[in-house]
PDB file of N, CA and C in Angstrom:
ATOM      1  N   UNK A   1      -7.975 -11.745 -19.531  1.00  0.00           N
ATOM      2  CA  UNK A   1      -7.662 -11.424 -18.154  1.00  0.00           C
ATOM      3  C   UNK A   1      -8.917 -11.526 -17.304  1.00  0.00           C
ATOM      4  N   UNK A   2      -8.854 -12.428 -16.369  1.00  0.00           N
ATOM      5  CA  UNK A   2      -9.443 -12.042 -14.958  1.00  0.00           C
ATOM      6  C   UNK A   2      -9.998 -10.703 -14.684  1.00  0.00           C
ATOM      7  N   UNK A   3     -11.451 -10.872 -14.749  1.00  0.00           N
ATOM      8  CA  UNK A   3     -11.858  -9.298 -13.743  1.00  0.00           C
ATOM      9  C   UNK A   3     -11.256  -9.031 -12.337  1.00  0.00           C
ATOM     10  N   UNK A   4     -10.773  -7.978 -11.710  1.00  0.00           N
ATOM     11  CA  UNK A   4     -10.316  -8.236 -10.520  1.00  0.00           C
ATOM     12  C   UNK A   4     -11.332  -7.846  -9.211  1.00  0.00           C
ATOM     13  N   UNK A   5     -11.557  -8.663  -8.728  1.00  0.00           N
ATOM     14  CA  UNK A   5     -12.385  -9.587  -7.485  1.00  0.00           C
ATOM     15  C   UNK A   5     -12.314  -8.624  -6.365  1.00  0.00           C
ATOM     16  N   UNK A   6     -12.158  -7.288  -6.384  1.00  0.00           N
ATOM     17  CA  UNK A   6     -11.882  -6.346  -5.087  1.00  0.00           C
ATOM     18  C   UNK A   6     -12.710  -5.525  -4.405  1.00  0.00           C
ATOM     19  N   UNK A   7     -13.633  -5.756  -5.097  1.00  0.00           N
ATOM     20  CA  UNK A   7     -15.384  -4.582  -5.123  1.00  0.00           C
ATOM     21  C   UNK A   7     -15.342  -4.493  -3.340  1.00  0.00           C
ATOM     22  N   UNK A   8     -15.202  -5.546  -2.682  1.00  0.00           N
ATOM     23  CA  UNK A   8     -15.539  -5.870  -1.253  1.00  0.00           C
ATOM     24  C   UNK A   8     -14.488  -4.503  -0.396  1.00  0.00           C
ATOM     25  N   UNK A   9     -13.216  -4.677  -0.916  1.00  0.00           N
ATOM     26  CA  UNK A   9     -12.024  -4.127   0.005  1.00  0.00           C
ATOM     27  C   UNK A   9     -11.787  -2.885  -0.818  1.00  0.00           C
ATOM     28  N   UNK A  10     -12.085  -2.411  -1.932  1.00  0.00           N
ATOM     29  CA  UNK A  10     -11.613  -1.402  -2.831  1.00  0.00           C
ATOM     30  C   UNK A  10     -10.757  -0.635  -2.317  1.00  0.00           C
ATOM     31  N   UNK A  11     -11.477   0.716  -1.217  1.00  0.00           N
ATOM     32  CA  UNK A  11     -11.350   1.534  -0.443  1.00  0.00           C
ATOM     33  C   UNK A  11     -10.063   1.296   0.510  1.00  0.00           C
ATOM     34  N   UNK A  12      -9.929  -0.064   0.882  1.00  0.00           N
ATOM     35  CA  UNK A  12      -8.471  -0.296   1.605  1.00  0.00           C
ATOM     36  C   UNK A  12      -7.597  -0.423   0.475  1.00  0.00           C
ATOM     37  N   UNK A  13      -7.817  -1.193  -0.569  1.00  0.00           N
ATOM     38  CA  UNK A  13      -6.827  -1.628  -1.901  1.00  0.00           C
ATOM     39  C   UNK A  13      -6.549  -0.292  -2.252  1.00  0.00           C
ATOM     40  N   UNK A  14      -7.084   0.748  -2.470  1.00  0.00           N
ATOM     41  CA  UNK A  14      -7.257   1.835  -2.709  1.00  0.00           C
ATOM     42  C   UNK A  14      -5.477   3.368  -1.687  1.00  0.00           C
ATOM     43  N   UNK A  15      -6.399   3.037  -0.538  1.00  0.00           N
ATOM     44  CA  UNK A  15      -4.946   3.635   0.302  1.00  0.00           C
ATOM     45  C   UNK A  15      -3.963   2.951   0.005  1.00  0.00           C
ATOM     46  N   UNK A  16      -3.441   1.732  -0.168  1.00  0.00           N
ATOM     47  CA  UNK A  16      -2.567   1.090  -0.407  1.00  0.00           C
ATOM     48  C   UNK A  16      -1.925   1.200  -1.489  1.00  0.00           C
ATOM     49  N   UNK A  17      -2.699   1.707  -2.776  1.00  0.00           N
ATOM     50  CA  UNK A  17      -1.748   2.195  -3.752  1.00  0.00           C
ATOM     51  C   UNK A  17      -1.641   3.378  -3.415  1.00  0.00           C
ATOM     52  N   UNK A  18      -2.074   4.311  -2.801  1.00  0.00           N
ATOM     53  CA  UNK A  18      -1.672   5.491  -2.599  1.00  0.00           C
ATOM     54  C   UNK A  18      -0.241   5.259  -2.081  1.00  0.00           C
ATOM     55  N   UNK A  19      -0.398   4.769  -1.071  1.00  0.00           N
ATOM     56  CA  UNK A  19       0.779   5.000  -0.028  1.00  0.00           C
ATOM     57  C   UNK A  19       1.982   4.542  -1.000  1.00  0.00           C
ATOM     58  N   UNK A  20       1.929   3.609  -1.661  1.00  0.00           N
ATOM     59  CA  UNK A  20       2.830   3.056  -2.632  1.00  0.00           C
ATOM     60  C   UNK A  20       3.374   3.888  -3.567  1.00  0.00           C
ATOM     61  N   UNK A  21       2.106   4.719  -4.339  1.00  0.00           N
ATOM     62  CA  UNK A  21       2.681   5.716  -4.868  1.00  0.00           C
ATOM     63  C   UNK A  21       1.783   7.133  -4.881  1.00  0.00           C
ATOM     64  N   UNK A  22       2.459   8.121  -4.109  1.00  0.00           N
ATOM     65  CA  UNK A  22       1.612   9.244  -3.598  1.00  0.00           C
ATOM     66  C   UNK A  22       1.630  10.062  -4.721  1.00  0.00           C
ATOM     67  N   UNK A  23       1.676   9.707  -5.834  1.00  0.00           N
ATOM     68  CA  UNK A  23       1.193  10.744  -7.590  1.00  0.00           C
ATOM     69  C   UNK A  23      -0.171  10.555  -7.787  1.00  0.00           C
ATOM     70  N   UNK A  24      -0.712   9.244  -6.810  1.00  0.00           N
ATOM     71  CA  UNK A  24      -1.985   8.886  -7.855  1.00  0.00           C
ATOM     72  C   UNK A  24      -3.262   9.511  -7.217  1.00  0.00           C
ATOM     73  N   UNK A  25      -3.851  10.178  -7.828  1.00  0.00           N
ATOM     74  CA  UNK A  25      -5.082  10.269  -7.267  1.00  0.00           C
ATOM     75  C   UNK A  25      -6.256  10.222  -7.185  1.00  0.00           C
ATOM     76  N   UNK A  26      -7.239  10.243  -6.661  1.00  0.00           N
ATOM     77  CA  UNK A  26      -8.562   9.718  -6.496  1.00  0.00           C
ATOM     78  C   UNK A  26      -9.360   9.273  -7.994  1.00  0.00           C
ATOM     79  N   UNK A  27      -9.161  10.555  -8.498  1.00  0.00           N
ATOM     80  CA  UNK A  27      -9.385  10.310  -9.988  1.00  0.00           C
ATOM     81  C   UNK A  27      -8.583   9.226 -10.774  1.00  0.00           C
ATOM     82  N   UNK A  28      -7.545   9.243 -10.702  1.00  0.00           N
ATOM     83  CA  UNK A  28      -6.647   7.944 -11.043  1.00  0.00           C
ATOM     84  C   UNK A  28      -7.042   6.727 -11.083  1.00  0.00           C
ATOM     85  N   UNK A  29      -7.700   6.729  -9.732  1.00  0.00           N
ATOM     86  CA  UNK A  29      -7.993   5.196  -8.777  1.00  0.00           C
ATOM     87  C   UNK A  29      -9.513   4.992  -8.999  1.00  0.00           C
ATOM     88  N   UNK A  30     -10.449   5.782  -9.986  1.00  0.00           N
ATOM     89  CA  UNK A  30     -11.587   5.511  -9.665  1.00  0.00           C
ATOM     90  C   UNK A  30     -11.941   4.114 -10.372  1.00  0.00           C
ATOM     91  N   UNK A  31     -12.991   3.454 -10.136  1.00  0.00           N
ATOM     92  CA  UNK A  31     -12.819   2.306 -11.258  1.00  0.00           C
ATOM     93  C   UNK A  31     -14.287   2.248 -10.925  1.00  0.00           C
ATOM     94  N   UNK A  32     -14.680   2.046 -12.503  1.00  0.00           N
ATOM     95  CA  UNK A  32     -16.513   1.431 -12.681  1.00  0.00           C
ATOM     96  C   UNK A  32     -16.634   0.184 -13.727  1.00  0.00           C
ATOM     97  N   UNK A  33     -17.607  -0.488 -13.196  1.00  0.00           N
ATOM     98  CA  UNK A  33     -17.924  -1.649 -14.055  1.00  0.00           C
ATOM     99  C   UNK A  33     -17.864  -1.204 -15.032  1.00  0.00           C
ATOM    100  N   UNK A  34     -17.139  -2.453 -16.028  1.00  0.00           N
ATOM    101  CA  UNK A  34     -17.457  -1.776 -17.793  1.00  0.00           C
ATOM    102  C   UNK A  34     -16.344  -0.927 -18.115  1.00  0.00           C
ATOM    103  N   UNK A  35     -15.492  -0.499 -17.389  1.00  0.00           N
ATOM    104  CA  UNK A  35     -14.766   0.673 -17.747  1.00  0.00           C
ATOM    105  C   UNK A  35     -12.881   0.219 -17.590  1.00  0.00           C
ATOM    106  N   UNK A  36     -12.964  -0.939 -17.747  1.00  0.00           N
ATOM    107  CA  UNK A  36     -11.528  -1.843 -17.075  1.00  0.00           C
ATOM    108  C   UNK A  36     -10.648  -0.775 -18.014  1.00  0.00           C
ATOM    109  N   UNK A  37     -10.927  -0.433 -19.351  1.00  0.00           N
ATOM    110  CA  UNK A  37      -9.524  -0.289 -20.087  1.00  0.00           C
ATOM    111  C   UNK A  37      -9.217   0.968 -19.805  1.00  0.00           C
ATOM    112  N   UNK A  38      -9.940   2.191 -19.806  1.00  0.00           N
ATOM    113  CA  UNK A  38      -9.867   2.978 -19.163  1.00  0.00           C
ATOM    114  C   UNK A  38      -8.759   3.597 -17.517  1.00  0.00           C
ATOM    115  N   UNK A  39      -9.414   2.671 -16.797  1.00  0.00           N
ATOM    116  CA  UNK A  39      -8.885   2.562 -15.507  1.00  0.00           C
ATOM    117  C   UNK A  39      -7.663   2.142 -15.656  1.00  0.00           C
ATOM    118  N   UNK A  40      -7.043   0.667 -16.394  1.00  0.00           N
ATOM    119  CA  UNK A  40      -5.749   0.732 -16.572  1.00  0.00           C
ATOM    120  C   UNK A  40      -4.626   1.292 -17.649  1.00  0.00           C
ATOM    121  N   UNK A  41      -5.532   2.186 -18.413  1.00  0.00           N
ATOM    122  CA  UNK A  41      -4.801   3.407 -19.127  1.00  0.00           C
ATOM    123  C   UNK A  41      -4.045   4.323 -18.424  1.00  0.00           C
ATOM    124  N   UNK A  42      -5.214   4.591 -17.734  1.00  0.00           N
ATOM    125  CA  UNK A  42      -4.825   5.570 -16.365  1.00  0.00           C
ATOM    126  C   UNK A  42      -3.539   5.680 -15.659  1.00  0.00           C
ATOM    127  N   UNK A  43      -3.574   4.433 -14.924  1.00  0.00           N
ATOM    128  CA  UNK A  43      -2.103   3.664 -14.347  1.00  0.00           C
ATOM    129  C   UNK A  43      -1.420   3.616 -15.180  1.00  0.00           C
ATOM    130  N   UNK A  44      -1.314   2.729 -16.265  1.00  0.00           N
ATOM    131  CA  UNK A  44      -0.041   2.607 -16.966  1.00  0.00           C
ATOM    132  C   UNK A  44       0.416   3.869 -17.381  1.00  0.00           C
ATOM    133  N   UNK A  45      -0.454   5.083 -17.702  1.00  0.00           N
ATOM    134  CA  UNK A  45       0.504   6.417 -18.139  1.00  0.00           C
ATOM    135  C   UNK A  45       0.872   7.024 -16.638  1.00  0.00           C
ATOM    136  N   UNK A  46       0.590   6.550 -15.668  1.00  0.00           N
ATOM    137  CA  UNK A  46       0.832   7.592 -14.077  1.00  0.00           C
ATOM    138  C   UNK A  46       1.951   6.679 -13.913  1.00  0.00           C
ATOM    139  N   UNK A  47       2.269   5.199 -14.150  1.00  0.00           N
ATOM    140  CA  UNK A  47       3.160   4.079 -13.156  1.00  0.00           C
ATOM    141  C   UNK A  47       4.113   3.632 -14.554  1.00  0.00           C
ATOM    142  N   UNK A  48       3.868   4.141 -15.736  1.00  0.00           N
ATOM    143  CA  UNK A  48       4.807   3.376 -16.893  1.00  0.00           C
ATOM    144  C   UNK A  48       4.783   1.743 -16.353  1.00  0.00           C
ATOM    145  N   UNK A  49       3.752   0.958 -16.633  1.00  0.00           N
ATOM    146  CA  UNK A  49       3.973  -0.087 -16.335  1.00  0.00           C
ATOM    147  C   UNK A  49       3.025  -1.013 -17.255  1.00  0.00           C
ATOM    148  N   UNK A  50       2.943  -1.846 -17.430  1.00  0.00           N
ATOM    149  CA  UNK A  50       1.868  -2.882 -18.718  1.00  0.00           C
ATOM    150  C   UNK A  50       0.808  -2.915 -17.560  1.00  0.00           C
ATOM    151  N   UNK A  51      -0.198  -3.406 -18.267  1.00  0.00           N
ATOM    152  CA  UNK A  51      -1.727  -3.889 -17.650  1.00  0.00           C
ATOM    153  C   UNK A  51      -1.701  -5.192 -16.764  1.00  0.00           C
ATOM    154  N   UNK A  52      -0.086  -6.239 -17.324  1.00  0.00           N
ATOM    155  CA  UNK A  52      -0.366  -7.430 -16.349  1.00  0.00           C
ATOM    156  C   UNK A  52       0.151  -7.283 -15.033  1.00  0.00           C
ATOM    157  N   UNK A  53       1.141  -6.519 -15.200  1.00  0.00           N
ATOM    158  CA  UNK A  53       2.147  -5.791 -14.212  1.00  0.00           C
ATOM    159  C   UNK A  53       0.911  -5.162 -12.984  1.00  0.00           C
ATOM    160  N   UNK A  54       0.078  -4.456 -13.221  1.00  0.00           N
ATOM    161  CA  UNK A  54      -0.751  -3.553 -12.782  1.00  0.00           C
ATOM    162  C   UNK A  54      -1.455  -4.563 -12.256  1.00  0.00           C
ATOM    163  N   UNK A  55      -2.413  -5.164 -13.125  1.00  0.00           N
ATOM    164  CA  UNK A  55      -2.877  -6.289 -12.369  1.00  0.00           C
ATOM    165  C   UNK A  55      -2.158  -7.405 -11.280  1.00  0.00           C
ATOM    166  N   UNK A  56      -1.892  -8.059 -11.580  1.00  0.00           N
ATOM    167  CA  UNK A  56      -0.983  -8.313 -10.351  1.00  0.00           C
ATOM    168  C   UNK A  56      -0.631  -7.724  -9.460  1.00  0.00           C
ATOM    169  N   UNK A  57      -0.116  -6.572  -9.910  1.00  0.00           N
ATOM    170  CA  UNK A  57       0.269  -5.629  -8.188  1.00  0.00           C
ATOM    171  C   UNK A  57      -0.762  -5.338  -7.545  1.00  0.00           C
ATOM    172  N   UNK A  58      -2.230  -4.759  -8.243  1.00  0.00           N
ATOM    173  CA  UNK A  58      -3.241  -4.652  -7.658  1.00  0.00           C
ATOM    174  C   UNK A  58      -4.121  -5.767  -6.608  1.00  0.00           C
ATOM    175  N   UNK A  59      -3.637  -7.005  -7.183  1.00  0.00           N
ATOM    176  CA  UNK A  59      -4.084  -8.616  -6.918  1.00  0.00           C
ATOM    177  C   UNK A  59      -2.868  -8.757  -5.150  1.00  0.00           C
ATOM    178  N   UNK A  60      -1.800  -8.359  -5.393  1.00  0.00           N
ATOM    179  CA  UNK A  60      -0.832  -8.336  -4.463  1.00  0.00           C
ATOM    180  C   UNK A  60      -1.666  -7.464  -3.475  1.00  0.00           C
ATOM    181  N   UNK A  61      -1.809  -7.012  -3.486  1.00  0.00           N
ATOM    182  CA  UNK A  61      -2.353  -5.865  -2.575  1.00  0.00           C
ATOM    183  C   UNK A  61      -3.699  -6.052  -2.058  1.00  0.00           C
ATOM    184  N   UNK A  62      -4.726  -6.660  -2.634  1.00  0.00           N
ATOM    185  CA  UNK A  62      -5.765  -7.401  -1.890  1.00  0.00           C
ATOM    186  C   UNK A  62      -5.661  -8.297  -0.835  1.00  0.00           C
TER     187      UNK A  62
END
């Protein structure tokens, strides 16, 4: 998989899953270099959804 390319807009990509889904929070959404699997552990147990799923929606949303 593609690293995802968002470092620039995060903070907007960021409200945008909120608003999408208001369970997630800050802690949820944090993301650090190095730490991809983590971060989409996160999601997939908050959104029941796979990692490509996630990606993509996240990619949608940029």
């Amino acid at each position: 998989m593609d690293k995802l390319n968002v470092k620039g807009n995060w903070n907007e990509v960021k409200g945008k899953m909120k608003q999408e889904h208001a369970h997630l929070t800050d802690d949820d959404l944090e993301y650090e270099d190095g730490k991809d699997d983590e971060f989409f552990g996160r999601l997939q147990q908050k959104l029941g959804k796979t990692k490509d799923e996630i990606v993509h929606w996240i990619r949608s949303l940029g």
